[in-house]
C-alpha atoms as a PDB file:
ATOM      1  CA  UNK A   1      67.995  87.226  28.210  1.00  0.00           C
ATOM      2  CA  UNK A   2      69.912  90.647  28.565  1.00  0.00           C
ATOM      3  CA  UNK A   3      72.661  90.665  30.006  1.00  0.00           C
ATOM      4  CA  UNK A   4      72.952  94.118  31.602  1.00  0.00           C
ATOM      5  CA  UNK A   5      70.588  93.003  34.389  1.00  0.00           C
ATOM      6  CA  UNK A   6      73.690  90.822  35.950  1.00  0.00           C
ATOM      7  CA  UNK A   7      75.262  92.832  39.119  1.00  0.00           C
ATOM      8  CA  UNK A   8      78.575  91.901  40.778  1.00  0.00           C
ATOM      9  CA  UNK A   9      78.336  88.752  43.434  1.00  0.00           C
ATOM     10  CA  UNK A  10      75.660  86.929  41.135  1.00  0.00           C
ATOM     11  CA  UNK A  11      77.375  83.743  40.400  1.00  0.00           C
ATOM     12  CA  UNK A  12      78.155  84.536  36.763  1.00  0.00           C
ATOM     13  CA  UNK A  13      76.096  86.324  33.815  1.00  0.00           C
ATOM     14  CA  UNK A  14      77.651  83.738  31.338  1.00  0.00           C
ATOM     15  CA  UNK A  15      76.650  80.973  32.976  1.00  0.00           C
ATOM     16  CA  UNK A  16      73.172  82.376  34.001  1.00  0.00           C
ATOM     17  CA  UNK A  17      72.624  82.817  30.271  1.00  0.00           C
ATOM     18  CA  UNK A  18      74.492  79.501  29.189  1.00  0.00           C
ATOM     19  CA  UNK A  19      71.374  77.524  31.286  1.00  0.00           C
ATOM     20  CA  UNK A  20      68.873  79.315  29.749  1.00  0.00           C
ATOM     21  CA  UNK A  21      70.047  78.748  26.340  1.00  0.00           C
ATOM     22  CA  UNK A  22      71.343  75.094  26.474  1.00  0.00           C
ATOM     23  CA  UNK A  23      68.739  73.721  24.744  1.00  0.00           C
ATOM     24  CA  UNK A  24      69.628  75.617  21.706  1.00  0.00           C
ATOM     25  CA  UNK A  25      73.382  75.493  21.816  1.00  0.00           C
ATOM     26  CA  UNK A  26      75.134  72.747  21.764  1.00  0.00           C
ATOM     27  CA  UNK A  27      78.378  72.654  23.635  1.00  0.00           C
ATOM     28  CA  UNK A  28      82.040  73.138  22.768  1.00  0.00           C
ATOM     29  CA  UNK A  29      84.359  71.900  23.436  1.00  0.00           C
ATOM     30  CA  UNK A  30      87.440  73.743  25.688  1.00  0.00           C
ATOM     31  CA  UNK A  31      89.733  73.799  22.458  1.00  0.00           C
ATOM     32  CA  UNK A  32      86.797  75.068  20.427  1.00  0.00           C
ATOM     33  CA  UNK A  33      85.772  78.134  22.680  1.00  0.00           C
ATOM     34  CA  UNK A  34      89.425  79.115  22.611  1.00  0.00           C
ATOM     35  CA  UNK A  35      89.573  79.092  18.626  1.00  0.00           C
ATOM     36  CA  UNK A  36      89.206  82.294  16.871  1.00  0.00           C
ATOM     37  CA  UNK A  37      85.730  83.833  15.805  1.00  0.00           C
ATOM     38  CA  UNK A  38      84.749  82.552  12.748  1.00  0.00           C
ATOM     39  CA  UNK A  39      80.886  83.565  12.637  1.00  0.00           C
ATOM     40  CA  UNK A  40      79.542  87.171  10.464  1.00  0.00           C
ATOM     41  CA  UNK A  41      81.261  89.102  13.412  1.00  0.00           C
ATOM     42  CA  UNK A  42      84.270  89.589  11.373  1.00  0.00           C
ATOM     43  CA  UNK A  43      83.233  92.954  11.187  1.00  0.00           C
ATOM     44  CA  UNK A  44      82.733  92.557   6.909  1.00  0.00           C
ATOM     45  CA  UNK A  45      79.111  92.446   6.825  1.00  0.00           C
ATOM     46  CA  UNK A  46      77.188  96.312   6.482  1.00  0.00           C
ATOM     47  CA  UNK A  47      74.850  95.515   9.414  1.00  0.00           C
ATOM     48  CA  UNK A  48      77.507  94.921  12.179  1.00  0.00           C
ATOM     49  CA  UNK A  49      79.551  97.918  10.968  1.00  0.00           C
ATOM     50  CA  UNK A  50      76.491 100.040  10.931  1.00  0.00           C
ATOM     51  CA  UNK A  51      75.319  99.122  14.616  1.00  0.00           C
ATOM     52  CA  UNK A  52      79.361  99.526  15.372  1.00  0.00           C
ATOM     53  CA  UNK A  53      78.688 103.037  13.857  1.00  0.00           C
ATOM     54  CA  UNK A  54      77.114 104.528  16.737  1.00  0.00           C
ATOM     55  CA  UNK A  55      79.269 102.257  19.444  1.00  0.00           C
ATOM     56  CA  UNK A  56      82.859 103.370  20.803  1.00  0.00           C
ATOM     57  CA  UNK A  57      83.732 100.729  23.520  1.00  0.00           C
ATOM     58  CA  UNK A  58      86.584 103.216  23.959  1.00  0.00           C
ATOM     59  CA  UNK A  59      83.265 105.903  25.325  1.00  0.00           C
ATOM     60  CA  UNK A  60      80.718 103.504  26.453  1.00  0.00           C
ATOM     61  CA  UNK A  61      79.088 102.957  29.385  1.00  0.00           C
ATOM     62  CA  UNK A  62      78.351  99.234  30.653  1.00  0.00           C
ATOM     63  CA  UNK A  63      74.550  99.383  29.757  1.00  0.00           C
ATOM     64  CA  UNK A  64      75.195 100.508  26.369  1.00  0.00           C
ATOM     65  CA  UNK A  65      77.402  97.903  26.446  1.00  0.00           C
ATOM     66  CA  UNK A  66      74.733  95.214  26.890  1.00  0.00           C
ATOM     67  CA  UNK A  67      73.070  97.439  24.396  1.00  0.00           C
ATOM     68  CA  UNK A  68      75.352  97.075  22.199  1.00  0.00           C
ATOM     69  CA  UNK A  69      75.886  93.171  22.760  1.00  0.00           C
ATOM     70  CA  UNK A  70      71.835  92.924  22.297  1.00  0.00           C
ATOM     71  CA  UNK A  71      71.550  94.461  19.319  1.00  0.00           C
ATOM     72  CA  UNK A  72      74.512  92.020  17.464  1.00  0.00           C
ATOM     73  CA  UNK A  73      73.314  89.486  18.532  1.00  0.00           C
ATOM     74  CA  UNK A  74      69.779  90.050  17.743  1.00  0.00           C
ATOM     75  CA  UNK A  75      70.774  90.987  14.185  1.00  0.00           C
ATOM     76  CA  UNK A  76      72.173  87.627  14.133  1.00  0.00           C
ATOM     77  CA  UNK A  77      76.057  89.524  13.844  1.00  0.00           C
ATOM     78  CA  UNK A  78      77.115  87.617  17.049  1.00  0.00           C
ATOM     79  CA  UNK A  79      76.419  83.453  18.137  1.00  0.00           C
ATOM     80  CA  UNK A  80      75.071  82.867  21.374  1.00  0.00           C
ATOM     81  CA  UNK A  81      79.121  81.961  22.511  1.00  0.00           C
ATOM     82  CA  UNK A  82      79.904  85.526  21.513  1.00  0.00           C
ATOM     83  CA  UNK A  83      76.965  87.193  23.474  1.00  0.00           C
ATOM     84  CA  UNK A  84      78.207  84.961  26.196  1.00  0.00           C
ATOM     85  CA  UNK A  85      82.020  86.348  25.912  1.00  0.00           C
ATOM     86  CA  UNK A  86      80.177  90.063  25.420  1.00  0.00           C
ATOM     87  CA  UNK A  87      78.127  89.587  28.818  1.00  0.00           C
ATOM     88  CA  UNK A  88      82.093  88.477  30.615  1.00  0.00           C
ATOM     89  CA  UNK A  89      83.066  91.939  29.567  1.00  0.00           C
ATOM     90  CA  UNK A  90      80.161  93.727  30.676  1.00  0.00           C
ATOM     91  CA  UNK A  91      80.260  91.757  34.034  1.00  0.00           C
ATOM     92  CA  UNK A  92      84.225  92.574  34.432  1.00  0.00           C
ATOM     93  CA  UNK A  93      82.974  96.385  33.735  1.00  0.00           C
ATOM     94  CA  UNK A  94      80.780  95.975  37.101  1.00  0.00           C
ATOM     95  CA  UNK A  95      83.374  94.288  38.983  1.00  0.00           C
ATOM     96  CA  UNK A  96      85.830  96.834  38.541  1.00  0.00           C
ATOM     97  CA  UNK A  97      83.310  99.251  39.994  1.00  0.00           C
ATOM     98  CA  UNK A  98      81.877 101.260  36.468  1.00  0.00           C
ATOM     99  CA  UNK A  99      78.756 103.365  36.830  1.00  0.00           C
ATOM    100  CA  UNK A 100      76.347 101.817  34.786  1.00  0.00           C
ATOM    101  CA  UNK A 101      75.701 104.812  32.998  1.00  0.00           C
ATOM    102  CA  UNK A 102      78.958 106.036  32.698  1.00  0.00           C
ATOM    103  CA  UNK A 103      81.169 105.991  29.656  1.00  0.00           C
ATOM    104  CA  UNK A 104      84.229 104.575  30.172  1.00  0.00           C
ATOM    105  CA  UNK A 105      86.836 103.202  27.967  1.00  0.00           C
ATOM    106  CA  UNK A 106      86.400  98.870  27.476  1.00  0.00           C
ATOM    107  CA  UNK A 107      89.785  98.705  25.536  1.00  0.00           C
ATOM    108  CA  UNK A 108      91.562 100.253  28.377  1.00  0.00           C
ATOM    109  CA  UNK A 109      90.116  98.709  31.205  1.00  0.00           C
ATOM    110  CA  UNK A 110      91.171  95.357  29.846  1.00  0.00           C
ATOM    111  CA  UNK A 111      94.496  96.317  28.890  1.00  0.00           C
ATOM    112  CA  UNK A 112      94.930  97.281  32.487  1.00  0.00           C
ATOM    113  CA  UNK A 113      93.914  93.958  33.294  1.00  0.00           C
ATOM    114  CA  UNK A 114      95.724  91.920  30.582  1.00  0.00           C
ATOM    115  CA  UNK A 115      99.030  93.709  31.898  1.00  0.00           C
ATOM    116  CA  UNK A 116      98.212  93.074  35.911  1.00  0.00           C
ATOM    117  CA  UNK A 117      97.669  89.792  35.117  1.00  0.00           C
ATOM    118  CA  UNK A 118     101.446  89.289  33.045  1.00  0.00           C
ATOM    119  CA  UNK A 119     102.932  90.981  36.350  1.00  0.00           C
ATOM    120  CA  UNK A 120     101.203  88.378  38.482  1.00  0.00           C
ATOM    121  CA  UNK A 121     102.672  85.651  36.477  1.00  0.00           C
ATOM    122  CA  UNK A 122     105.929  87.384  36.589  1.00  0.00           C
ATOM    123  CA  UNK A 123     105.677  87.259  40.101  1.00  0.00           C
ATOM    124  CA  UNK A 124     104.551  84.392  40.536  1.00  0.00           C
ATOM    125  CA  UNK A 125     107.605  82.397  38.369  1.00  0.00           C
ATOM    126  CA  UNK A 126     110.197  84.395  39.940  1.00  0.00           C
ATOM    127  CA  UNK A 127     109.102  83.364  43.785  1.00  0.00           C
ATOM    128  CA  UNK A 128     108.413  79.475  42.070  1.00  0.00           C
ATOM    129  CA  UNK A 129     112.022  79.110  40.080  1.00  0.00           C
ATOM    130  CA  UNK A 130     112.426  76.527  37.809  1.00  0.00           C
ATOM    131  CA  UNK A 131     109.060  74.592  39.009  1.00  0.00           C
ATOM    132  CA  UNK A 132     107.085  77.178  37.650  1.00  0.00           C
ATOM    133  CA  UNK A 133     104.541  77.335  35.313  1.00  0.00           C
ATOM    134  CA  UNK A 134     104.232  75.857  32.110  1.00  0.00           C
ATOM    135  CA  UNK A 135     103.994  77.842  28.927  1.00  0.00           C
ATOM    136  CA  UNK A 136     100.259  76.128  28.611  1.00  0.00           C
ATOM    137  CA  UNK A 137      99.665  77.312  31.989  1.00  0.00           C
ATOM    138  CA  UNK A 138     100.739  80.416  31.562  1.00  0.00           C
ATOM    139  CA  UNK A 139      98.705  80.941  28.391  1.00  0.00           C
ATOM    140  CA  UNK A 140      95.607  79.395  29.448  1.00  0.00           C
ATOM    141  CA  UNK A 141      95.766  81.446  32.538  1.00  0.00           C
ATOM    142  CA  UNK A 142      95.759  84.423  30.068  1.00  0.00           C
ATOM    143  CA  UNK A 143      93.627  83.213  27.558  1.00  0.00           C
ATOM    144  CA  UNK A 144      90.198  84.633  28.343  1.00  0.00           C
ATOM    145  CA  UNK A 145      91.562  88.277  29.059  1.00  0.00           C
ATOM    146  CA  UNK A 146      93.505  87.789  25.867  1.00  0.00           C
ATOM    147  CA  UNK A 147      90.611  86.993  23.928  1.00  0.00           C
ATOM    148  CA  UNK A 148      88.081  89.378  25.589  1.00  0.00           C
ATOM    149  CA  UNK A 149      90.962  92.328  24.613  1.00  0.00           C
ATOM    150  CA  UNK A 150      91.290  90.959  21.298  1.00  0.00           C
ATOM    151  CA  UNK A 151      87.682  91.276  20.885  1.00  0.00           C
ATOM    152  CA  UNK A 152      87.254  94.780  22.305  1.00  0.00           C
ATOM    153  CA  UNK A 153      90.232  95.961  19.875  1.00  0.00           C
ATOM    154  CA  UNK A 154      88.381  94.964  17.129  1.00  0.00           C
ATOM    155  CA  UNK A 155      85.102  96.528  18.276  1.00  0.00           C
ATOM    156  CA  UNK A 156      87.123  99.747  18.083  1.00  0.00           C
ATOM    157  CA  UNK A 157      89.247  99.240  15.105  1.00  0.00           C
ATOM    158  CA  UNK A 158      85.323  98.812  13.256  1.00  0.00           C
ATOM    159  CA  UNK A 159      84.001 101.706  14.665  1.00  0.00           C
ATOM    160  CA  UNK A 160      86.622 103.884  13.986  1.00  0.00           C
ATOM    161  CA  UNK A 161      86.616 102.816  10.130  1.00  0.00           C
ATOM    162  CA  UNK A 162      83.339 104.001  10.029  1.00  0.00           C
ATOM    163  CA  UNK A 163      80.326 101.773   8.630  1.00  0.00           C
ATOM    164  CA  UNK A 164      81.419 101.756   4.384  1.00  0.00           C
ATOM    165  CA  UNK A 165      84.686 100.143   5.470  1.00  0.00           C
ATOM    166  CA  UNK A 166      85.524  96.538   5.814  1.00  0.00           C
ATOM    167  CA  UNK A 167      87.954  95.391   8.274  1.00  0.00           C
ATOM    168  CA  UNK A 168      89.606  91.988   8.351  1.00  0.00           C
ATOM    169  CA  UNK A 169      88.841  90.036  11.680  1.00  0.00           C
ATOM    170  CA  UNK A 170      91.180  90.258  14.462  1.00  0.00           C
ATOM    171  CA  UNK A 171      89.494  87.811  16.500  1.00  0.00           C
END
């Protein structure tokens, strides 16, 4: 399934492709999603920094993007739960409004949102005092954007290296 055929106010590309793919996949569990990549997308083998080669997320537009997410994960570089966290990007990249076709920068877009979502908290545990959230709380409510930023960093940090250079995972 591709995932830049998802538009915004479709339930959710990562659960779209999640039902067509459960009979391969077996689930994980909360605590495992959350742990760090440990598949080939550490960004060491030649094939993922070669097809990072010709990718900036920093100058990409959402369908090369998918593109991009496609051809990872058809090279095997990427598991199905990385595709999955790929498509979340691309799908916040179409809720925030991005052309399909135009190139925009992935890294900052989600820096943007990493940083309105720490203000929201902020806000949030000033107006609640003491009964506020929970350090838990507040890191699973920043988890995914963590993680999706995380990822997007490291898609940079490869392609800027260039394809002969081997960079340790970040993710």
């Amino acid at each position: 399934m591709r995932i830049d055929t998802f538009r915004p106010g479709q339930a959710s590309a990562t659960a779209a492709y999640a039902e067509s793919d459960a009979s391969k996949q077996s689930a994980l569990t909360a605590t495992e999603a959350l742990q760090p990549h440990t598949s080939v997308a550490s960004g060491t083998t030649p094939a993922f920094r070669q097809i990072l080669a010709n990718h900036d997320v920093r100058s990409i537009s959402p369908r090369e993007f998918s593109e991009l997410a496609q051809s990872l994960f058809d090279a095997g570089e990427i598991t199905a739960q990385e595709f999955q966290e790929f498509a979340q990007i691309r799908l916040e990249a179409d809720i925030a409004g991005a052309h399909p076709d135009e190139a925009m920068d992935f890294v900052a877009l989600f820096e943007k949102k990493y940083a309105e979502q720490q203000e929201k908290l902020a806000e949030f545990e000033k107006e609640a005092g003491p009964a506020g959230l929970s350090s838990a709380d507040r890191d699973a409510y920043l988890a995914t954007t963590k993680r999706q930023l995380e990822w997007l960093e490291k898609l940079a940090a490869i392609h800027e290296a260039g394809p002969t250079e081997s960079i340790n995972a970040l993710v």
